[in-house]
PDB file of N, CA and C in Angstrom:
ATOM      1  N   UNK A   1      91.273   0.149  -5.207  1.00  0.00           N
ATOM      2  CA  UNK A   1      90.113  -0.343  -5.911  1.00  0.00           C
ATOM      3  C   UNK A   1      89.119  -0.971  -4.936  1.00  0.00           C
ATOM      4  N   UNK A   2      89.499  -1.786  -3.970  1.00  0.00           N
ATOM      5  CA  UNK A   2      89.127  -2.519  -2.821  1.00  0.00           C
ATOM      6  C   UNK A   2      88.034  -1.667  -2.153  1.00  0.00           C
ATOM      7  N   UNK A   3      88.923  -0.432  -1.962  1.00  0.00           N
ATOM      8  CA  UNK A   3      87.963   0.948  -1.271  1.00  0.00           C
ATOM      9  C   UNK A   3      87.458   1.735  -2.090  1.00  0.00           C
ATOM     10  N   UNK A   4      87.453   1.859  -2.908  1.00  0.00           N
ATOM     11  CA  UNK A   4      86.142   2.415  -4.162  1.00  0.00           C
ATOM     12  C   UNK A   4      84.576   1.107  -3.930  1.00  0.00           C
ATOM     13  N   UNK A   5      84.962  -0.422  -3.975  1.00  0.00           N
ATOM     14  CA  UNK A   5      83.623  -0.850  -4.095  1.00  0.00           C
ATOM     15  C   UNK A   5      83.277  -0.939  -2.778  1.00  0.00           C
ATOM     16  N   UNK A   6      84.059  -0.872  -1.742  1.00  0.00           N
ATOM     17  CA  UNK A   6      83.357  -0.823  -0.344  1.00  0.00           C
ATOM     18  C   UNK A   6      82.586   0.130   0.169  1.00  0.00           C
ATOM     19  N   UNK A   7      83.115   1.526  -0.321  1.00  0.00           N
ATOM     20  CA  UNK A   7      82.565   2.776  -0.254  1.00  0.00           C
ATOM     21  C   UNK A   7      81.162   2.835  -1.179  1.00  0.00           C
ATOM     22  N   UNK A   8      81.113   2.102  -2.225  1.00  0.00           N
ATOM     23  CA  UNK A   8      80.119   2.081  -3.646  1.00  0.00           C
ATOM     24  C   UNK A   8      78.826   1.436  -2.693  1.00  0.00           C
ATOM     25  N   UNK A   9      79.473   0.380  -2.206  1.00  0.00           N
ATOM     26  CA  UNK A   9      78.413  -0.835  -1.579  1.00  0.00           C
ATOM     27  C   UNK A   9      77.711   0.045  -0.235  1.00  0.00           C
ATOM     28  N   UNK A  10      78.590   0.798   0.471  1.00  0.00           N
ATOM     29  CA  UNK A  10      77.658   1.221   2.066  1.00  0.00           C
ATOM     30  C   UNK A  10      77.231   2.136   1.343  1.00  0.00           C
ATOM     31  N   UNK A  11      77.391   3.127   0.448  1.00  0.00           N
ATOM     32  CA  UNK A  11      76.257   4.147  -0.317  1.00  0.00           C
ATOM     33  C   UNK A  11      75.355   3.321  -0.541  1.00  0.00           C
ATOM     34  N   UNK A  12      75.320   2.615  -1.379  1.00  0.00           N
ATOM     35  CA  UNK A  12      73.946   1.667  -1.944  1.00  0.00           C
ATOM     36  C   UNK A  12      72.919   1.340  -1.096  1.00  0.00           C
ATOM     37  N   UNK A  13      73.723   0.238   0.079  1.00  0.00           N
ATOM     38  CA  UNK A  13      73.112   0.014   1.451  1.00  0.00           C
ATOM     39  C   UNK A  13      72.333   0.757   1.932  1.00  0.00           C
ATOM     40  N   UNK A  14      73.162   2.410   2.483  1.00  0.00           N
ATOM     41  CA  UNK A  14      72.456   3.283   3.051  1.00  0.00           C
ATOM     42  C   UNK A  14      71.468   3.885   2.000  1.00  0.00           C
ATOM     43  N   UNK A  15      71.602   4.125   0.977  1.00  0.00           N
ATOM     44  CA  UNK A  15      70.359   4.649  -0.065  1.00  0.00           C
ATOM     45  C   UNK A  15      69.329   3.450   0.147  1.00  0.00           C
ATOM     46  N   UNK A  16      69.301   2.208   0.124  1.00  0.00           N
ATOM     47  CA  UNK A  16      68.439   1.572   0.374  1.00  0.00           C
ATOM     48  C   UNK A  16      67.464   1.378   1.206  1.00  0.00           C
ATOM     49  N   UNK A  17      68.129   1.570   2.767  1.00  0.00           N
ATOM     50  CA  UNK A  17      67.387   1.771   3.963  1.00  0.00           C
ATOM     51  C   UNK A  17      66.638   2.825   3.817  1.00  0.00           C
ATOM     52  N   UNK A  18      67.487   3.939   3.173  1.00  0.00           N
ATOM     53  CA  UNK A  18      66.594   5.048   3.687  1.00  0.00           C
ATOM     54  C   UNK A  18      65.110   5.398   2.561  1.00  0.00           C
ATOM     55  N   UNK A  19      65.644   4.626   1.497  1.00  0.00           N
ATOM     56  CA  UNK A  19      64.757   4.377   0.648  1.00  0.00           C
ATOM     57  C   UNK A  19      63.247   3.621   1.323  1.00  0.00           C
ATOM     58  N   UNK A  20      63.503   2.131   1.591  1.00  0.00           N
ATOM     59  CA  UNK A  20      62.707   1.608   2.226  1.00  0.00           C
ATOM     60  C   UNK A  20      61.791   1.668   3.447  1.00  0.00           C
ATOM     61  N   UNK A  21      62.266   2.228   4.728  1.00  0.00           N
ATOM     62  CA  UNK A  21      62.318   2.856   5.468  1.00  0.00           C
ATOM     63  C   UNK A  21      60.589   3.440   5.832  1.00  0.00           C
ATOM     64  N   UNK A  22      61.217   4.581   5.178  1.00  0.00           N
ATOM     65  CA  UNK A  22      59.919   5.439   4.435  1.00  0.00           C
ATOM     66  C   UNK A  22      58.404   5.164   3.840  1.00  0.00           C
ATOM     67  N   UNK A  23      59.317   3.890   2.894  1.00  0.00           N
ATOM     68  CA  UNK A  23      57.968   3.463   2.458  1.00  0.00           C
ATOM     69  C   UNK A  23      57.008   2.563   3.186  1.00  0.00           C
ATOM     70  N   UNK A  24      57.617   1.777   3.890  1.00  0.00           N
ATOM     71  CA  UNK A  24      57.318   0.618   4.952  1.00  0.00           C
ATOM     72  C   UNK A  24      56.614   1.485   5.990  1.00  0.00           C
ATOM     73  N   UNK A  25      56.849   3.060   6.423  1.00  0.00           N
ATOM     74  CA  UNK A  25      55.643   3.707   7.113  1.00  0.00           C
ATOM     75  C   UNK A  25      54.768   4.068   6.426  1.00  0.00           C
ATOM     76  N   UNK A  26      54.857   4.414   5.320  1.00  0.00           N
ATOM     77  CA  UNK A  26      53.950   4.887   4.797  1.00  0.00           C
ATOM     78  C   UNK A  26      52.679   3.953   4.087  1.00  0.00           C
ATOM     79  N   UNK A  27      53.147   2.675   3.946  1.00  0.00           N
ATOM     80  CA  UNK A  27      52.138   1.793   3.851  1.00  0.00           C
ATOM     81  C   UNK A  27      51.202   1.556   5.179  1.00  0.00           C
ATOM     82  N   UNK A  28      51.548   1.558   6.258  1.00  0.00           N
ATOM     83  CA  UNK A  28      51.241   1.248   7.737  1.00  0.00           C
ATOM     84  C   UNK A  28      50.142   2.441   7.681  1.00  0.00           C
ATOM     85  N   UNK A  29      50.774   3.732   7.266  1.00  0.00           N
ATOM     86  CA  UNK A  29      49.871   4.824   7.821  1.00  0.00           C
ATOM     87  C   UNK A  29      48.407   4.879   6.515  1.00  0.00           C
ATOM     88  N   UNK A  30      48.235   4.005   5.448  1.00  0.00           N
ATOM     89  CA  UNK A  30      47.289   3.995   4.543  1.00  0.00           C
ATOM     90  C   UNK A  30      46.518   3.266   4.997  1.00  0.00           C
ATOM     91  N   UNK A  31      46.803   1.816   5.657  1.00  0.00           N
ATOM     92  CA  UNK A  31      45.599   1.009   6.403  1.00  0.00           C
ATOM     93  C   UNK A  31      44.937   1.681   6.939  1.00  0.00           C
ATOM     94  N   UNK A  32      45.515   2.612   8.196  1.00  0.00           N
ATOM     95  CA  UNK A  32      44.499   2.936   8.909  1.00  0.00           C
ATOM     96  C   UNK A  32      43.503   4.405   8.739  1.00  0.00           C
ATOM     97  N   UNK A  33      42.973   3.891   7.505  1.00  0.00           N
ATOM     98  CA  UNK A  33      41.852   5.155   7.252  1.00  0.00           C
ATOM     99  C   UNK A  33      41.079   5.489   8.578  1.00  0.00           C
ATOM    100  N   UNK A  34      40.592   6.813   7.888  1.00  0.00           N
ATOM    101  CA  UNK A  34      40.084   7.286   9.297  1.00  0.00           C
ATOM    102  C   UNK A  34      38.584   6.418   9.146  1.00  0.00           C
ATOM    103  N   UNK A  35      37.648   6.591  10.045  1.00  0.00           N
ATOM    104  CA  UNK A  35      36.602   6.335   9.985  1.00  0.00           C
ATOM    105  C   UNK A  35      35.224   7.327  10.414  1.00  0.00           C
ATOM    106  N   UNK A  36      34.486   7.568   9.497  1.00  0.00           N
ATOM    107  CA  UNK A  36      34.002   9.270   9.450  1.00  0.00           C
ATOM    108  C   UNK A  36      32.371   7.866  10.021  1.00  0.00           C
ATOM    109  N   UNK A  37      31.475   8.826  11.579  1.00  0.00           N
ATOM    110  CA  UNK A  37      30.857   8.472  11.681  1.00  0.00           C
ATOM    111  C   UNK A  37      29.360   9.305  10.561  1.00  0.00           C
ATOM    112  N   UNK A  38      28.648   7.937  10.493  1.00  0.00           N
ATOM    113  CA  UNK A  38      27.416   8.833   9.685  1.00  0.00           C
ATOM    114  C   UNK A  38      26.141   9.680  10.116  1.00  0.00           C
ATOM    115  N   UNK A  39      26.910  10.837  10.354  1.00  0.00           N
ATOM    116  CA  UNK A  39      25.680  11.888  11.104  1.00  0.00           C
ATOM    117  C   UNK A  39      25.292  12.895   9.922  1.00  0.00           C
ATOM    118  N   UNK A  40      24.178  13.433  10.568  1.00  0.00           N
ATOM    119  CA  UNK A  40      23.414  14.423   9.948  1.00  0.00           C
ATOM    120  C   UNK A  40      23.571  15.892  10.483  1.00  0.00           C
ATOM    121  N   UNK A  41      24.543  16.827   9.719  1.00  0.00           N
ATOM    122  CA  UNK A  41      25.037  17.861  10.027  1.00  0.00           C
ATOM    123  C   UNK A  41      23.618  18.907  10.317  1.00  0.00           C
ATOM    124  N   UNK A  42      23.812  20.331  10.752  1.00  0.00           N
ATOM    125  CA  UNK A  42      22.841  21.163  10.478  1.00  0.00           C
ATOM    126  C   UNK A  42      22.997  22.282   9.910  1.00  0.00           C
ATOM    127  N   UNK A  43      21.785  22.428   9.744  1.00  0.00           N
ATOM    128  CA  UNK A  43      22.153  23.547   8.322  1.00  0.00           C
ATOM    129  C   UNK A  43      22.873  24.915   8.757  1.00  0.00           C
ATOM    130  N   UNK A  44      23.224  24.913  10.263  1.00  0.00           N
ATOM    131  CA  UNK A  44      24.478  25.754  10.583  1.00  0.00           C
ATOM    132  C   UNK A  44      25.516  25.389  10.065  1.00  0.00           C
ATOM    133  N   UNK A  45      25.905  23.976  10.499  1.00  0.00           N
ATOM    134  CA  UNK A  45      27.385  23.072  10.286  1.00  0.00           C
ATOM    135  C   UNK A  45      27.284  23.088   8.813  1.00  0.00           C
ATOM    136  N   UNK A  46      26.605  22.950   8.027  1.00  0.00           N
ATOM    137  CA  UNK A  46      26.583  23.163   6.592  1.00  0.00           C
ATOM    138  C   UNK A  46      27.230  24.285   6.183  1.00  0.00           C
ATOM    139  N   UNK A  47      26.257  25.321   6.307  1.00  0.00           N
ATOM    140  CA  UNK A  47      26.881  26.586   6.078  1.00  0.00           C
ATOM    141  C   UNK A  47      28.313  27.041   6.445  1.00  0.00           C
ATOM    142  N   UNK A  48      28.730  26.517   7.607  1.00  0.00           N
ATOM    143  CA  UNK A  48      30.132  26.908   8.138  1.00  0.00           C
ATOM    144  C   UNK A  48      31.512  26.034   7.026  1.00  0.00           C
ATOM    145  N   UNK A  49      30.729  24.492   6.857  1.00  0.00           N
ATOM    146  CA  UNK A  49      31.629  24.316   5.982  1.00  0.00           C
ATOM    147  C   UNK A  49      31.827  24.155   4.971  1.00  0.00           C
ATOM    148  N   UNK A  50      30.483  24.808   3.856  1.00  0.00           N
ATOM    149  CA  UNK A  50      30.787  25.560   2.847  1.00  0.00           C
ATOM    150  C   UNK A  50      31.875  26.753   2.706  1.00  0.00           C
ATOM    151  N   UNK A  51      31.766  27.126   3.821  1.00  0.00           N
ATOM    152  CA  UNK A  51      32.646  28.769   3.517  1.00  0.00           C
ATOM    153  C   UNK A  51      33.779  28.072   3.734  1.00  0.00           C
ATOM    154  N   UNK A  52      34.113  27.145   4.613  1.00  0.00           N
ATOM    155  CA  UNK A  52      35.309  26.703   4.813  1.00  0.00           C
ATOM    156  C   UNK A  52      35.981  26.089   3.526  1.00  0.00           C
ATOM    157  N   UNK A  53      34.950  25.245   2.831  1.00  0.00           N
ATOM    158  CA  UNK A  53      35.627  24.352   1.406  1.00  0.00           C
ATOM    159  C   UNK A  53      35.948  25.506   0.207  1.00  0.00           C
ATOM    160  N   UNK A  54      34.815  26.584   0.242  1.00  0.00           N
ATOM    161  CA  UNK A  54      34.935  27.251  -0.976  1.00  0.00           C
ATOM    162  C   UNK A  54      36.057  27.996  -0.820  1.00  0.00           C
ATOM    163  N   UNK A  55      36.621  28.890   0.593  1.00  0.00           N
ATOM    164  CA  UNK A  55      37.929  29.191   0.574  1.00  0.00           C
ATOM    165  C   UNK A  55      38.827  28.202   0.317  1.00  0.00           C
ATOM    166  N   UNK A  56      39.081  27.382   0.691  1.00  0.00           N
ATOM    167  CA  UNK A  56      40.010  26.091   0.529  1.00  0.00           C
ATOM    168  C   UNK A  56      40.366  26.126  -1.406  1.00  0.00           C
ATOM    169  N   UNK A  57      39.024  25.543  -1.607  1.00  0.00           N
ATOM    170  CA  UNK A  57      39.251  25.518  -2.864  1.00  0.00           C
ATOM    171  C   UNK A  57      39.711  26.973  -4.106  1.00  0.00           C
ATOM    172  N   UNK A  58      39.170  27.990  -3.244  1.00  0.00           N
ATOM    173  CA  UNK A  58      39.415  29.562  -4.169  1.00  0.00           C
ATOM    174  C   UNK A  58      40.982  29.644  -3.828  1.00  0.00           C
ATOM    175  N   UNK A  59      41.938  28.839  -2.624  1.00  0.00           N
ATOM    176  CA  UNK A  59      42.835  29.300  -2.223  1.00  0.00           C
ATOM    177  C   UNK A  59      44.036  28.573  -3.302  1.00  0.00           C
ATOM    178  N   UNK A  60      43.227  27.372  -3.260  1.00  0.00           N
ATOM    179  CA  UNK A  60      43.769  26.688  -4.210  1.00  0.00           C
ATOM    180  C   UNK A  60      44.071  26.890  -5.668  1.00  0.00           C
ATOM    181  N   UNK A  61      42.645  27.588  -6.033  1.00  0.00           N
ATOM    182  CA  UNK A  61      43.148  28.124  -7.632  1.00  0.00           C
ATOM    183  C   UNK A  61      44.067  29.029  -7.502  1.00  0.00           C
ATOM    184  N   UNK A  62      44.027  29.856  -6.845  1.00  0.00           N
ATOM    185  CA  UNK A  62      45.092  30.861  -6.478  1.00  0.00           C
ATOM    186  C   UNK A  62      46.115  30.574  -6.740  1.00  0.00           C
ATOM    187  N   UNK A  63      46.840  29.530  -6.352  1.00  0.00           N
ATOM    188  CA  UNK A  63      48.068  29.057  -6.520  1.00  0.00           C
ATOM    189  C   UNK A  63      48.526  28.375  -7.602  1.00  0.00           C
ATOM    190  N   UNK A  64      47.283  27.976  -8.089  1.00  0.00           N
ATOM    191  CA  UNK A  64      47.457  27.024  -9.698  1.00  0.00           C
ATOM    192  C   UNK A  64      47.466  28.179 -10.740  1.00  0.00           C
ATOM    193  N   UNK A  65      47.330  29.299 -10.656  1.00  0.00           N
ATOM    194  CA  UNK A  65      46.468  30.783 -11.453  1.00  0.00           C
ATOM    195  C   UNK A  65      48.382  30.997 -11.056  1.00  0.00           C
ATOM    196  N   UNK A  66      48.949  31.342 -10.005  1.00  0.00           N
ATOM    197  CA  UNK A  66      50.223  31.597 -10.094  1.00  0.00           C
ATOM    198  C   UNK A  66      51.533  30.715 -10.625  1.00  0.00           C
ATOM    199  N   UNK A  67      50.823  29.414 -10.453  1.00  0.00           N
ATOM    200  CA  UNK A  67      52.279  28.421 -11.312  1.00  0.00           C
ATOM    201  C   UNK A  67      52.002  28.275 -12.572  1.00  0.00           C
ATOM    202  N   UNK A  68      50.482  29.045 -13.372  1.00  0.00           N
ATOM    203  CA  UNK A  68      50.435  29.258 -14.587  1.00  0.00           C
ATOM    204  C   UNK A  68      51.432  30.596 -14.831  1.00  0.00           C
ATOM    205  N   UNK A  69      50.932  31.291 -14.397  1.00  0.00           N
ATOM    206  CA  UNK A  69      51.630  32.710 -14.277  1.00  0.00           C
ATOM    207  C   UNK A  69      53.313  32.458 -14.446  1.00  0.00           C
ATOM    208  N   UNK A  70      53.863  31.905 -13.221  1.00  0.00           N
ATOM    209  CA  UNK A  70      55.058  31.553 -13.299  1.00  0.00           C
ATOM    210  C   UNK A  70      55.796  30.735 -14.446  1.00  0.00           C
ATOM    211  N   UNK A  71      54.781  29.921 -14.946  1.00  0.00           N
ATOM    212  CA  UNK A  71      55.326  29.189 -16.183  1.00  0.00           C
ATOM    213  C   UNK A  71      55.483  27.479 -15.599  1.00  0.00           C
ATOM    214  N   UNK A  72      55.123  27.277 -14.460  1.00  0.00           N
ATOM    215  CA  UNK A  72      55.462  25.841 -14.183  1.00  0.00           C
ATOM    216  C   UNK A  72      54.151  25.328 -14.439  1.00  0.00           C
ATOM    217  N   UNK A  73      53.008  25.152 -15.129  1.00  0.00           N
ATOM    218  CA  UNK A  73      52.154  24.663 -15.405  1.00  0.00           C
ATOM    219  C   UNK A  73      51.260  25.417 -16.581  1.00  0.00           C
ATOM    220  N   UNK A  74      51.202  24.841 -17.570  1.00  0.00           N
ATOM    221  CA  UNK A  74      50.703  25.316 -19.027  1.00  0.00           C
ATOM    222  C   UNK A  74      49.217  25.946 -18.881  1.00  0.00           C
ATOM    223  N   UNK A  75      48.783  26.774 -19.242  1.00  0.00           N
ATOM    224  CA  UNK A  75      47.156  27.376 -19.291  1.00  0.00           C
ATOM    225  C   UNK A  75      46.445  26.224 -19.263  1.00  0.00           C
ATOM    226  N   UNK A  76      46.229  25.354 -19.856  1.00  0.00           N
ATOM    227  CA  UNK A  76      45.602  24.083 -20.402  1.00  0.00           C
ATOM    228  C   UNK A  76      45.465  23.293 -19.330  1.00  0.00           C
ATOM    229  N   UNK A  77      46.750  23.123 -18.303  1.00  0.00           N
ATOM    230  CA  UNK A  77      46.860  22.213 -16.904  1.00  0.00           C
ATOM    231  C   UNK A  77      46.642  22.670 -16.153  1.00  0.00           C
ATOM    232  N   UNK A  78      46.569  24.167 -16.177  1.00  0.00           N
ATOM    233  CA  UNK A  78      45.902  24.984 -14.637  1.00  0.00           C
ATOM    234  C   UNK A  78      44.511  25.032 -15.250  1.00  0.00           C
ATOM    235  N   UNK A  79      43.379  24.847 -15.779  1.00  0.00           N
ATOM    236  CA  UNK A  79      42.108  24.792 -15.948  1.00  0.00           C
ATOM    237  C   UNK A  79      41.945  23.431 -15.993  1.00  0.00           C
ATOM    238  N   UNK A  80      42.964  22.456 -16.281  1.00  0.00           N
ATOM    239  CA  UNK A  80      42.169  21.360 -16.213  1.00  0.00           C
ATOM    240  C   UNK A  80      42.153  20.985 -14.574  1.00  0.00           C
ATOM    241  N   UNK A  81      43.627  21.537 -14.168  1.00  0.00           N
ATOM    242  CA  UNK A  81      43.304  21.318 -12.277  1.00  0.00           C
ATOM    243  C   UNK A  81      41.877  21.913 -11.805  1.00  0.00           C
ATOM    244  N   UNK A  82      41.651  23.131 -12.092  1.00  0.00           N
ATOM    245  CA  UNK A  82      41.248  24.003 -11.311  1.00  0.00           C
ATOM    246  C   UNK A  82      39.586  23.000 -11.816  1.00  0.00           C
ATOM    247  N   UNK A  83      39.220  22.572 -12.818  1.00  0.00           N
ATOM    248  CA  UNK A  83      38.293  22.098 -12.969  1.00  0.00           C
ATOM    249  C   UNK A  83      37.857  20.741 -12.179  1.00  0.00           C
ATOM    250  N   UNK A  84      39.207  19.797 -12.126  1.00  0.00           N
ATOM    251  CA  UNK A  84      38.833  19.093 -11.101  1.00  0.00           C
ATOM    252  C   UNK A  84      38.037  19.691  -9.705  1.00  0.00           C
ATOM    253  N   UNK A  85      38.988  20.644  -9.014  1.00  0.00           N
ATOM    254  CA  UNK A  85      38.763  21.218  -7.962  1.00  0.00           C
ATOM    255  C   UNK A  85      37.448  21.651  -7.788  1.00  0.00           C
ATOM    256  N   UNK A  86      36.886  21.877  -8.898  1.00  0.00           N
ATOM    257  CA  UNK A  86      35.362  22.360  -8.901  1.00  0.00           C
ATOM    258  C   UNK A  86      34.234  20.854  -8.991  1.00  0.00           C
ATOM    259  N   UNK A  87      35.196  20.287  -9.332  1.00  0.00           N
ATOM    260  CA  UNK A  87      34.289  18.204  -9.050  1.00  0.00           C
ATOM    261  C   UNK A  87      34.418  18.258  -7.876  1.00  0.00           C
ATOM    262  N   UNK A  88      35.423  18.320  -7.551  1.00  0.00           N
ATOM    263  CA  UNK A  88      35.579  17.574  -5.679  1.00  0.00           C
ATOM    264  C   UNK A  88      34.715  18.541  -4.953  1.00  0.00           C
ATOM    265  N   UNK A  89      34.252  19.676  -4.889  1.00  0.00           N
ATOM    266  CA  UNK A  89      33.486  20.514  -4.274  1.00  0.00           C
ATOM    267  C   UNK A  89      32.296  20.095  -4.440  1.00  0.00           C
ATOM    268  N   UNK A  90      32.013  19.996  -6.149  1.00  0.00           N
ATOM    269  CA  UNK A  90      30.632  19.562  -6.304  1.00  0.00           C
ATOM    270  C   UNK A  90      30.145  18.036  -5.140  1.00  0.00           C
ATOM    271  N   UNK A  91      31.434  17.503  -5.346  1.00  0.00           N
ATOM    272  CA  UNK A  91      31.183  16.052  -4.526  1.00  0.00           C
ATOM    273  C   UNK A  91      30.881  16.306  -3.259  1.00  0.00           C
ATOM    274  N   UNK A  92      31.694  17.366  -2.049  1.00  0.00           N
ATOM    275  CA  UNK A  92      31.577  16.831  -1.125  1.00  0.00           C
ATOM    276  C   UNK A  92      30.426  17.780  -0.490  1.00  0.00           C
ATOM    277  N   UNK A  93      29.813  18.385  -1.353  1.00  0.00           N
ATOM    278  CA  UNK A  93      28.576  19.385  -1.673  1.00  0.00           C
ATOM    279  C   UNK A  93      27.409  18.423  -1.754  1.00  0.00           C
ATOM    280  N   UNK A  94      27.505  17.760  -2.433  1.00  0.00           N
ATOM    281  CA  UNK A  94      26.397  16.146  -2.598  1.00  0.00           C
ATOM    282  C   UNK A  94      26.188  15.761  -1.524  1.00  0.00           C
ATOM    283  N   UNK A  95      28.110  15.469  -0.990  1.00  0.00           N
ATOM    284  CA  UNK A  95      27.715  14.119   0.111  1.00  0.00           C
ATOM    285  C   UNK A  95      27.490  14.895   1.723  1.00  0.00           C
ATOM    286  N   UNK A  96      27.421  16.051   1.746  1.00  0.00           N
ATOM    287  CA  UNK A  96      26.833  16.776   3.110  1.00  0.00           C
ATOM    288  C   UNK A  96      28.318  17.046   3.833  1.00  0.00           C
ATOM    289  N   UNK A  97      29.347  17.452   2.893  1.00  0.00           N
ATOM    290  CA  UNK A  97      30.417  17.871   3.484  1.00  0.00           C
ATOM    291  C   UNK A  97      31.348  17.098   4.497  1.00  0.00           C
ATOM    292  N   UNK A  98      30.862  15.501   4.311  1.00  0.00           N
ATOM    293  CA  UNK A  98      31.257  14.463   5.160  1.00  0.00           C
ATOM    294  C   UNK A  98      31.944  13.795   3.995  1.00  0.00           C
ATOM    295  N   UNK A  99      33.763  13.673   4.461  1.00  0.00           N
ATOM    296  CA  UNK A  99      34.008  12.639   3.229  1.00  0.00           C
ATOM    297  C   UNK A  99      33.691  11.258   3.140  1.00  0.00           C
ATOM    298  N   UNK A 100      33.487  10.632   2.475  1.00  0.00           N
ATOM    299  CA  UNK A 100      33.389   9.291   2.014  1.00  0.00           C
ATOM    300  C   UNK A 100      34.393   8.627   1.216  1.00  0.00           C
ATOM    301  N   UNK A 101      35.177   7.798   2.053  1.00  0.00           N
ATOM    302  CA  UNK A 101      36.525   7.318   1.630  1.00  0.00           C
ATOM    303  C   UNK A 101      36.558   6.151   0.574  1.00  0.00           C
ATOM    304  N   UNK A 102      36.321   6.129  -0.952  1.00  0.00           N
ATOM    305  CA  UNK A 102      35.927   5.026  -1.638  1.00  0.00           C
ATOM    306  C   UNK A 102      37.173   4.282  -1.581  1.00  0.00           C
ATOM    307  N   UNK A 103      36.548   2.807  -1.459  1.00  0.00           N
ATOM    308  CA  UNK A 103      38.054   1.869  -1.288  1.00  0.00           C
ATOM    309  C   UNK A 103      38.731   1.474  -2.871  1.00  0.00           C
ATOM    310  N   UNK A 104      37.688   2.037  -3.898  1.00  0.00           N
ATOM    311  CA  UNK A 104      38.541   2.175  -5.400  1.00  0.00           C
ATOM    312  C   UNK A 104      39.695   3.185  -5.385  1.00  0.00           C
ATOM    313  N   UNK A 105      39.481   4.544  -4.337  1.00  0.00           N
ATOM    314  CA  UNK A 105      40.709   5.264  -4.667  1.00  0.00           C
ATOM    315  C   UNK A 105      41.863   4.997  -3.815  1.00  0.00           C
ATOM    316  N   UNK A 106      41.401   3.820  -2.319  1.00  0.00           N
ATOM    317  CA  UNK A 106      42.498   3.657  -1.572  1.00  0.00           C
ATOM    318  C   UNK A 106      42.757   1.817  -1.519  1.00  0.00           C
ATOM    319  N   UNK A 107      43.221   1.533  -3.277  1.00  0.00           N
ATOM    320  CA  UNK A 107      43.666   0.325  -3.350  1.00  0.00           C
ATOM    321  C   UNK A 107      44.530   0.138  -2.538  1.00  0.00           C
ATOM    322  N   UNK A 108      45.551  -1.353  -2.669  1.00  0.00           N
ATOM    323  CA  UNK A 108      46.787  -1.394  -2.667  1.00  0.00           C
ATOM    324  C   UNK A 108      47.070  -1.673  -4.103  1.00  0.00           C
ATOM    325  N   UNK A 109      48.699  -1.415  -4.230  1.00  0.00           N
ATOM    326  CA  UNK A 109      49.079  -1.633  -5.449  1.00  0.00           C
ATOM    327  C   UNK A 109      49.442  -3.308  -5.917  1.00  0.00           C
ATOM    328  N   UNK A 110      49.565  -3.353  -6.840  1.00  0.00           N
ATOM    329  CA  UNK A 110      49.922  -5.014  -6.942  1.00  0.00           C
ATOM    330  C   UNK A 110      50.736  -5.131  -6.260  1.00  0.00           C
ATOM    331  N   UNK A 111      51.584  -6.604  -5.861  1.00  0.00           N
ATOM    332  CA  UNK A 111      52.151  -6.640  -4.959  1.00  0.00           C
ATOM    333  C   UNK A 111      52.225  -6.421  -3.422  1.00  0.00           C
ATOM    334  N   UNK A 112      51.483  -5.445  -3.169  1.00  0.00           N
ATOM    335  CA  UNK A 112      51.555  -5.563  -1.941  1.00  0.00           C
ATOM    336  C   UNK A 112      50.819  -6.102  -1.015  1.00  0.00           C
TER     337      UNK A 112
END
């Protein structure tokens, strides 16, 4: 019995570390947003990364169009993704293809 809870307890332990671990980098690596300087692209650099986002994003429905297909995401949730996907384009279409990191979407959570 002795060695059932000793064995119970270093599982726990080790699920814990490795639990924690992880997260304790991964908070570290959210501070340090990048920092996008504010330049004025040209209407070459524009053009280049339009084609670049709109593949990105066509590549993307692609795959949401197949986990409908497949059955892991309902008709209803692959258009409502794919519609986001067509916001975030519109957005970074606005903002000159330079992201802009709002600090509403990179809170911390309570607690931390």
């Amino acid at each position: 019995m002795k060695k059932y809870f000793h064995s119970t307890f270093i599982a726990l332990l080790t699920l814990a570390f490795l639990i924690a671990i992880p997260s304790f980098a991964f908070a570290e690596e959210q501070e340090e947003m990048p920092q996008y300087k504010d330049v004025k692209l040209t209407e070459e650099q524009l053009k280049e990364l339009k084609v670049l986002y709109e593949d990105v994003i066509n590549k993307r429905k692609g795959i949401i169009n197949k986990y409908v297909e497949f059955g892991v995401l309902t008709k209803e949730d692959g258009e409502q993704m794919k519609k986001h996907l067509d916001k975030f384009f519109e957005k970074m279409e606005k903002d000159g293809y330079i992201p802009k990191w709002d600090k509403k979407h990179h809170h911390k959570h309570k607690g931390e």
